[in-house]
Protein backbone atom coordinates (compact mmCIF):
# COMPACT_ATOMS: atom_id res chain seq x y z
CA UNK A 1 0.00 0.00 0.00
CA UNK A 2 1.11 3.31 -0.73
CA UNK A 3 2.00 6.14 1.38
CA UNK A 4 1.17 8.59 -1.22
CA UNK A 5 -2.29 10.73 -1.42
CA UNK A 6 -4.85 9.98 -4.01
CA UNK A 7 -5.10 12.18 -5.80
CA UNK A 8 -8.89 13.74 -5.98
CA UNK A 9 -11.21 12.32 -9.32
CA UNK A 10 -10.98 14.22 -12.31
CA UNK A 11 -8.29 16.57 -11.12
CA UNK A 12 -6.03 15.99 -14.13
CA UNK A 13 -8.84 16.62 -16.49
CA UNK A 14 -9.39 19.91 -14.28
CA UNK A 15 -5.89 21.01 -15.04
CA UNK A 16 -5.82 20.55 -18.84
CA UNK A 17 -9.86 22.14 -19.06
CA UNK A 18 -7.99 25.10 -16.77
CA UNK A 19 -5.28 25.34 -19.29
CA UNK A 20 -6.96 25.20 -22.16
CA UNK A 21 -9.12 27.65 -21.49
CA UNK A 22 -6.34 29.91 -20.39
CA UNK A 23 -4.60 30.04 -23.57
CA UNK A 24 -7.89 30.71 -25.40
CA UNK A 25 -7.96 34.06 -22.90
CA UNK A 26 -4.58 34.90 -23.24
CA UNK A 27 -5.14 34.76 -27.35
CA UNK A 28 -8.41 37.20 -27.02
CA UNK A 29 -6.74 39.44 -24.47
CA UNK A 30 -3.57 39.96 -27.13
CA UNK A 31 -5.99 40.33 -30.04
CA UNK A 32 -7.81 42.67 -27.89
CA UNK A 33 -4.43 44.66 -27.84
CA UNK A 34 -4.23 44.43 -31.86
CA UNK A 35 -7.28 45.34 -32.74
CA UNK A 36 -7.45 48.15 -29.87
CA UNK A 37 -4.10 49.34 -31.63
CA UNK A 38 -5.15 49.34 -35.33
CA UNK A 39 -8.81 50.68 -34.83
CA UNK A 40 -7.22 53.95 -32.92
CA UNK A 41 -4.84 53.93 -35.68
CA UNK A 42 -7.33 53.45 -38.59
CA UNK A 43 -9.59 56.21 -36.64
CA UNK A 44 -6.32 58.85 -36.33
CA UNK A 45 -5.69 58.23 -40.24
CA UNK A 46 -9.15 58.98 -40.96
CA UNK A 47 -9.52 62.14 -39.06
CA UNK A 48 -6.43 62.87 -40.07
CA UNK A 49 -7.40 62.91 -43.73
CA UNK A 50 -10.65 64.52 -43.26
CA UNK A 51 -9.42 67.48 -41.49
CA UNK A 52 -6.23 67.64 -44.27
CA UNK A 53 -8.95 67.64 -47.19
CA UNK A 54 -10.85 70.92 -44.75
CA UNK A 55 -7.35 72.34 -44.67
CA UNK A 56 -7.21 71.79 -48.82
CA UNK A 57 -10.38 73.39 -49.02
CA UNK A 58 -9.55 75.98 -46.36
CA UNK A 59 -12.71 75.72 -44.54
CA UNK A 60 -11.69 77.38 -41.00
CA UNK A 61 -12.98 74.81 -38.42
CA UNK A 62 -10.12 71.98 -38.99
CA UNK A 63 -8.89 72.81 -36.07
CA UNK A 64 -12.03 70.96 -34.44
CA UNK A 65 -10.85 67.77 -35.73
CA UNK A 66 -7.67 68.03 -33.47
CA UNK A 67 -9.52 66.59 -30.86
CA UNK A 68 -10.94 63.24 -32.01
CA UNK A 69 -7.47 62.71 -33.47
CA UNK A 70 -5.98 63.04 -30.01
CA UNK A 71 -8.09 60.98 -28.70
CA UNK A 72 -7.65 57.84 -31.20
CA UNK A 73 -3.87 58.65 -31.12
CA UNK A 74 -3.83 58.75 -27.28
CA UNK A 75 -6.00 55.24 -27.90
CA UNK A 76 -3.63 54.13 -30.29
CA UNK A 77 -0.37 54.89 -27.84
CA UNK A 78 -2.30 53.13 -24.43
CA UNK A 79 -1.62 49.80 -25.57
CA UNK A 80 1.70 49.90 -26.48
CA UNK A 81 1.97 51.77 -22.07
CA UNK A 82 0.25 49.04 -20.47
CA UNK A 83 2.41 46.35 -22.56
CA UNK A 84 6.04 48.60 -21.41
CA UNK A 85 4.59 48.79 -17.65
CA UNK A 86 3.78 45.03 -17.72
CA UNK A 87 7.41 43.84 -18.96
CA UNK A 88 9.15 46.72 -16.47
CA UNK A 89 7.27 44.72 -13.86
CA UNK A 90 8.31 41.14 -15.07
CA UNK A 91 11.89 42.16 -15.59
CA UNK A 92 11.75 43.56 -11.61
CA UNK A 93 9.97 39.68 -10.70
CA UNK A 94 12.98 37.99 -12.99
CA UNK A 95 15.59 39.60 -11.30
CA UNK A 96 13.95 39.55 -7.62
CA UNK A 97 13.89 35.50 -8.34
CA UNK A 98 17.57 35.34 -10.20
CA UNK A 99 19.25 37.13 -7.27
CA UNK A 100 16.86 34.81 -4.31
CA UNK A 101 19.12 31.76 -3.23
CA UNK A 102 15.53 29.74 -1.62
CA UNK A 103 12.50 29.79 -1.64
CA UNK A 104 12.63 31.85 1.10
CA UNK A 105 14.28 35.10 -0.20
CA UNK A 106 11.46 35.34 -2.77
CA UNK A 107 9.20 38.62 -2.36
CA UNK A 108 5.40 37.10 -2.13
CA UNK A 109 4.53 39.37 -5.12
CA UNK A 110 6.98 36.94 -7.26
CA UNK A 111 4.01 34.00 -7.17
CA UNK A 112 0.95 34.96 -9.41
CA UNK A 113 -2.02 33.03 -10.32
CA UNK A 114 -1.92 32.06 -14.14
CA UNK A 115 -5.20 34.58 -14.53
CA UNK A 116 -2.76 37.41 -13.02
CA UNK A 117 0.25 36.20 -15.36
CA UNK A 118 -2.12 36.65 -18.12
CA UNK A 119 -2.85 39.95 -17.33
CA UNK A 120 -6.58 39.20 -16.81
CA UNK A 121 -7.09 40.86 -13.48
CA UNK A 122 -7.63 44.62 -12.61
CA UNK A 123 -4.48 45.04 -11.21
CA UNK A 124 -3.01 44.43 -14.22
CA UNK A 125 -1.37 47.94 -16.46
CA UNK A 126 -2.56 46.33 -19.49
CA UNK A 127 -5.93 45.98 -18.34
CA UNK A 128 -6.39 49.36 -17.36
CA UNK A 129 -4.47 50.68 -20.65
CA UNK A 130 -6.94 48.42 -22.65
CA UNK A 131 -9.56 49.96 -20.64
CA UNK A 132 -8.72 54.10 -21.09
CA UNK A 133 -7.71 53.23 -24.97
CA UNK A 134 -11.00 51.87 -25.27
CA UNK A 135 -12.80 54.82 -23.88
CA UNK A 136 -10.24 57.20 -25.92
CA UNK A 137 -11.48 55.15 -28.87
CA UNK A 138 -15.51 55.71 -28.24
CA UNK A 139 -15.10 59.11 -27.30
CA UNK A 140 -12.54 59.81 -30.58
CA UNK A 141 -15.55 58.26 -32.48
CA UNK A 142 -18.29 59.57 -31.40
CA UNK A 143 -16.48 63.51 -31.63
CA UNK A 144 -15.65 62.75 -34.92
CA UNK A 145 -19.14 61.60 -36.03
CA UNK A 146 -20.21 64.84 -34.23
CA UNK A 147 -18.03 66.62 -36.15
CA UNK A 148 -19.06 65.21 -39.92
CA UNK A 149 -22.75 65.98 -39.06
CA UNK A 150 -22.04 69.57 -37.98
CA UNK A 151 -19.37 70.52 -40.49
């Protein structure tokens, strides 16, 4: 007879249904990134334009359009923050666990949950980046249709 614990039913299945699904979140939370990144972009480029064809045309209110372009660029820029904050705080984890000789010199902060290495918690800086560039992107969006139907 063994001295060893059984181990509870189903708990290996547990662990691959767990990891599974945390790839498939860690896949949507980076495309979130991408498509947070291009549809700021694609929303600068087109304000962009339409207040260069105003300047062409010398109509006096471009200036307006300085604002909804901020705003997508500032959405645009948010992503790439969070991302830069996230790997400053990784690199200070690495070295914190490079320079620890046990288990015992390790900072607490050093363990995460695989949600909170994914980033999918609110303590995350990409989560909150995701979150302002998404509001810069609505707001940029909604100016700028403001804008076309007044102009």
């Amino acid at each position: 007879m063994s001295d060893e614990p059984a181990e509870p039913f189903g708990a290996e299945t547990l662990r691959e249904m767990r990891a599974a699904r945390l790839e498939i979140a860690k896949s949507s939370y980076s495309q979130i990134f991408d498509k947070l990144w291009i549809t700021n972009g694609a929303g600068a480029a087109a304000v962009f334009t339409r207040a260069g064809d105003m300047l062409k045309d010398s109509h006096s209110n471009s200036h307006l359009y300085l604002w909804p372009l901020g705003f997508f660029i500032l959405g645009a820029l948010l992503p790439v923050v969070g991302n830069a904050i996230a790997l400053f705080i990784e690199t200070a984890n690495i070295y914190d666990m490079e320079s620890a000789n046990s288990l015992l010199d390790l900072k607490i902060d050093g363990a995460k949950r695989p949600t909170a290495q994914a980033g999918l918690t609110l303590r995350d800086p990409r989560t909150w980046c995701a979150f302002f560039s998404t509001a810069a992107l609505v707001i940029g969006g909604i100016w700028g249709f403001y804008l076309l139907t007044e102009i």
